[in-house]
Protein backbone atom coordinates (compact mmCIF):
# COMPACT_ATOMS: atom_id res chain seq x y z
CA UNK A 1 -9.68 -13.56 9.04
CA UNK A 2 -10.15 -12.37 12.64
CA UNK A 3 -7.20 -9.61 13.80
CA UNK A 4 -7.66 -8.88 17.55
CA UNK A 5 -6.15 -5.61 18.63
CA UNK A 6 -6.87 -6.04 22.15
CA UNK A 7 -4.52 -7.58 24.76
CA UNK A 8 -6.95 -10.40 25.79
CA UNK A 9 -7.65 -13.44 24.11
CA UNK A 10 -10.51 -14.12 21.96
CA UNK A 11 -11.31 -18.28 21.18
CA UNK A 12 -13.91 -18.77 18.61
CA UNK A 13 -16.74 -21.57 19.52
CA UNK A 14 -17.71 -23.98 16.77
CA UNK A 15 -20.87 -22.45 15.51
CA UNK A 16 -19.76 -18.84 16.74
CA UNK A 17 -20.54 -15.92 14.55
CA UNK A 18 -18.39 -12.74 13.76
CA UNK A 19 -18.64 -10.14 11.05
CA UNK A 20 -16.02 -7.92 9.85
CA UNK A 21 -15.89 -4.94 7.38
CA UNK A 22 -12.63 -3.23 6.21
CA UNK A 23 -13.69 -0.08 4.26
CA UNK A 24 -10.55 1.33 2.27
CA UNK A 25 -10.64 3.71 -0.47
CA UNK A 26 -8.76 2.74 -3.85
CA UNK A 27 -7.55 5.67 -5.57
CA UNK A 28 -6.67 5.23 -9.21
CA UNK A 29 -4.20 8.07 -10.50
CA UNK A 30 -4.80 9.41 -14.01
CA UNK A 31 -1.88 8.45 -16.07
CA UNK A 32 -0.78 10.75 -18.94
CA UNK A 33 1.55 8.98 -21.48
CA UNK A 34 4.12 11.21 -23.35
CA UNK A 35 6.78 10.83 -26.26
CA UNK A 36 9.57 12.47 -24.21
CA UNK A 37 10.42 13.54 -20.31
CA UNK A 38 11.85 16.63 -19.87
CA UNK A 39 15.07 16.71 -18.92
CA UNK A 40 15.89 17.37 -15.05
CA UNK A 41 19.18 17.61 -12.64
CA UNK A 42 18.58 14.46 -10.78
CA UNK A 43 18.82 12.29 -13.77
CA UNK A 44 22.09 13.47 -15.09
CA UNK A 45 24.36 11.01 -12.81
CA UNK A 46 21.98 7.79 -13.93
CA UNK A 47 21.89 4.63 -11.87
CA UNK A 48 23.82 4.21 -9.25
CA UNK A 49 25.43 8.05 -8.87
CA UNK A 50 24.10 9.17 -5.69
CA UNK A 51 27.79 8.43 -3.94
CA UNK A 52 25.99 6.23 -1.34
């Protein structure tokens, strides 16, 4: 997969070469799992309660 960013055109020949390298980081959050959630004001009205 090529993406060109530039405004001009870019044609690729047979027997062309191109190398690309996307470096990302992939951060994995540490999950904690619980019995209970403490109770909070948002979640008093339940789905659908926001009025919108």
């Amino acid at each position: 997969m090529l993406f060109n960013h530039s405004e001009a055109d870019f044609a690729m020949k047979p027997g062309g070469h191109i190398a690309q390298m996307i470096l990302q980081v992939i951060a994995t959050p540490k999950v904690a799992e619980v019995e209970d959630l403490d109770a909070t004001v948002r979640g008093e009205g339940e789905f659908g309660s926001t009025g919108v």
